[in-house]
C-alpha atoms as a PDB file:
ATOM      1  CA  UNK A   1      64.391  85.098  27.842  1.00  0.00           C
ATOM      2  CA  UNK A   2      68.205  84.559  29.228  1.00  0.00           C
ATOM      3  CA  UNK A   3      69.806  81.514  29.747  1.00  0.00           C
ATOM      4  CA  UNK A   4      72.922  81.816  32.194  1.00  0.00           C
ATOM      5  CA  UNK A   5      75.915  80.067  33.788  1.00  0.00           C
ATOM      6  CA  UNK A   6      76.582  81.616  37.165  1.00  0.00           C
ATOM      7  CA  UNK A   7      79.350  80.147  38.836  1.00  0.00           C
ATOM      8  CA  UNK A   8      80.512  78.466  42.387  1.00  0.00           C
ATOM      9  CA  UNK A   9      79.735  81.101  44.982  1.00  0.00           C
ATOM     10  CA  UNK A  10      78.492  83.873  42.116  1.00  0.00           C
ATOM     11  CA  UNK A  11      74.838  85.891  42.057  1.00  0.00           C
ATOM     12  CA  UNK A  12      72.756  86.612  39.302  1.00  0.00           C
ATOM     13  CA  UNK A  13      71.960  90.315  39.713  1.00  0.00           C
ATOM     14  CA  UNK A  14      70.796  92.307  42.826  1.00  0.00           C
ATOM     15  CA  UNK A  15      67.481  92.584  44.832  1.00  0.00           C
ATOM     16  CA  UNK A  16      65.113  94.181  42.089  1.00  0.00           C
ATOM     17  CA  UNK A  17      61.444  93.683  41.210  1.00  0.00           C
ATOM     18  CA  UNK A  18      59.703  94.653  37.973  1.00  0.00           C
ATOM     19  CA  UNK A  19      57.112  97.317  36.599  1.00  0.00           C
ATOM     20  CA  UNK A  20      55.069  95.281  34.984  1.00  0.00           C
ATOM     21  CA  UNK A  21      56.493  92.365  34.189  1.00  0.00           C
ATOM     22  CA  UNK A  22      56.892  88.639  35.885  1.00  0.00           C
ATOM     23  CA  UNK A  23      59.980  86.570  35.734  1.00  0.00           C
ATOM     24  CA  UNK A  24      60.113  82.632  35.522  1.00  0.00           C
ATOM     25  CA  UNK A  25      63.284  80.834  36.569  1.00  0.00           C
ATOM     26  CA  UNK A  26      64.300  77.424  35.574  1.00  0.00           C
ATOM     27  CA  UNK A  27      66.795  75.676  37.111  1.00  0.00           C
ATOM     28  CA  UNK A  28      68.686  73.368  34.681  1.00  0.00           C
ATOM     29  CA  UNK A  29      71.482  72.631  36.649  1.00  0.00           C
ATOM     30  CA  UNK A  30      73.681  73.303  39.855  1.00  0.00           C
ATOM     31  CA  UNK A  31      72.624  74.152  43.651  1.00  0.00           C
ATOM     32  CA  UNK A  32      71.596  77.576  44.923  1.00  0.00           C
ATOM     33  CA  UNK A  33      69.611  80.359  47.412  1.00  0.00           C
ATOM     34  CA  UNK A  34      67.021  82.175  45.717  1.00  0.00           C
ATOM     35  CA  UNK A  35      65.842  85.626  47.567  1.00  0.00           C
ATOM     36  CA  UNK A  36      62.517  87.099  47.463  1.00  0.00           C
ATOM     37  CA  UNK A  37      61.269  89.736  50.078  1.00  0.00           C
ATOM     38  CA  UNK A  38      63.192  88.617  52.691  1.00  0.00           C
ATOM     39  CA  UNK A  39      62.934  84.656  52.627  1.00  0.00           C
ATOM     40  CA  UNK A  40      65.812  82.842  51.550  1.00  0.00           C
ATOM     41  CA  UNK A  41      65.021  79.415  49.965  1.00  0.00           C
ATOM     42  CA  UNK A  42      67.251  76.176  48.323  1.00  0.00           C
ATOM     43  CA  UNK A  43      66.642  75.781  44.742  1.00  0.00           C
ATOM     44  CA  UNK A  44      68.135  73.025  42.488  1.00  0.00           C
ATOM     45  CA  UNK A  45      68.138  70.880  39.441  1.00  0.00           C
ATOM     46  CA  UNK A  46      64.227  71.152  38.381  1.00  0.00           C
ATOM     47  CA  UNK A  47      63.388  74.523  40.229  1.00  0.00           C
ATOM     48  CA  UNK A  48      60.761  76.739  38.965  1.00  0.00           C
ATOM     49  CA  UNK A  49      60.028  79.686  40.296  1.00  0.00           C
ATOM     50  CA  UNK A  50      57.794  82.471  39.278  1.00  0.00           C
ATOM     51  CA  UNK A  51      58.083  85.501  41.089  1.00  0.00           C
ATOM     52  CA  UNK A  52      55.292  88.708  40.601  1.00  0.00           C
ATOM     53  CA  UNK A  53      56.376  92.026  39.675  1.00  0.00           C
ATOM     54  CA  UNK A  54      57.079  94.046  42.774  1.00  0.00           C
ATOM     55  CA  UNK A  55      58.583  90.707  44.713  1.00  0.00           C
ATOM     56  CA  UNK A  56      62.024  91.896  45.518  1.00  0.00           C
ATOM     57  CA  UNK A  57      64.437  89.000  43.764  1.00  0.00           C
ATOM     58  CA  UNK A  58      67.674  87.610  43.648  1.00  0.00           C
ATOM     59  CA  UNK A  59      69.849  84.656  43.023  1.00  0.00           C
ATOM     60  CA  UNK A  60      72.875  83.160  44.168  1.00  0.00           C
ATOM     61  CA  UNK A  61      75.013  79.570  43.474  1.00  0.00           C
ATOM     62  CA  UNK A  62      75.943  77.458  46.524  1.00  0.00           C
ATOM     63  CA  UNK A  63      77.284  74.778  44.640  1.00  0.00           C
ATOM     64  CA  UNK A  64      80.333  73.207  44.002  1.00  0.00           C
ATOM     65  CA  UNK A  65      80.088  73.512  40.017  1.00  0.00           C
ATOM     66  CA  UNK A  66      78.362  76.024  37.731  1.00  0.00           C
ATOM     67  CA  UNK A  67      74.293  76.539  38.094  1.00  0.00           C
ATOM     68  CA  UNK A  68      73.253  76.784  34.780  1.00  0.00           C
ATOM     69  CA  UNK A  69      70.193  79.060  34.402  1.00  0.00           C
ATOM     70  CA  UNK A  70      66.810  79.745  32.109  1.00  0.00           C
ATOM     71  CA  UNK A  71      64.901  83.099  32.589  1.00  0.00           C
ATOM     72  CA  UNK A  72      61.568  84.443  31.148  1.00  0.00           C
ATOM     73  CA  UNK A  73      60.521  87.937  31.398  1.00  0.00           C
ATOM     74  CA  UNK A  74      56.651  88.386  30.728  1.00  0.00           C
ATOM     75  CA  UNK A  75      53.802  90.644  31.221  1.00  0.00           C
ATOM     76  CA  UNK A  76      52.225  89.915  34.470  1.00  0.00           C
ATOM     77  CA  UNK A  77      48.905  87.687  34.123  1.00  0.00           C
ATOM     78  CA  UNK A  78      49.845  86.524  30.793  1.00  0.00           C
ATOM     79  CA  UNK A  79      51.053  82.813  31.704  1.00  0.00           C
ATOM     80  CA  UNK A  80      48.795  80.632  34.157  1.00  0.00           C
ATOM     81  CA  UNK A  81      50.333  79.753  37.724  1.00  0.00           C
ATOM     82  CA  UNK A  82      53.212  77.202  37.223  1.00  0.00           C
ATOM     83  CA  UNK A  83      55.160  77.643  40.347  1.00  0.00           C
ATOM     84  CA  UNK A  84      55.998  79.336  43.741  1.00  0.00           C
ATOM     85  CA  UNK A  85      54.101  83.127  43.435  1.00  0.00           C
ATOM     86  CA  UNK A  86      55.796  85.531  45.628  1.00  0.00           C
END
């Protein structure tokens, strides 16, 4: 688990996907574009998003002020749906 502060017009990482393992990311705070295979999508204050292993992922802030950030790194199948599966 990570939690982050990514800030006005900064990414969080580069497309990547996983092995094995899921990721869940919780928007706390802040305005942003989330990535996954392709498809570009707003995310904001109260975002969840879980994305599968091999969904190609990324993450960047749009805002005006700092997106503050939770992420959770899990086995795949190990947490029941909770959001948007890529």
């Amino acid at each position: 688990m990570s939690f982050q502060r990514i800030e006005p017009g900064a990414g969080v990482g580069f497309l990547h996907t996983h092995k094995t393992h899921e990721e869940l990311y919780i928007i706390i705070r802040g305005d942003g574009e989330f990535q996954v295979d392709g498809k570009i999508f707003a995310v904001g204050e109260g975002s969840v998003i879980r994305v599968s292993p091999d969904g190609r992922r990324a993450l960047r802030n749009t805002g005006a002020e700092p997106m503050i950030m939770i992420c959770v790194q899990y086995k795949a199948g190990v947490i029941l749906d909770v959001g948007v599966v890529w």
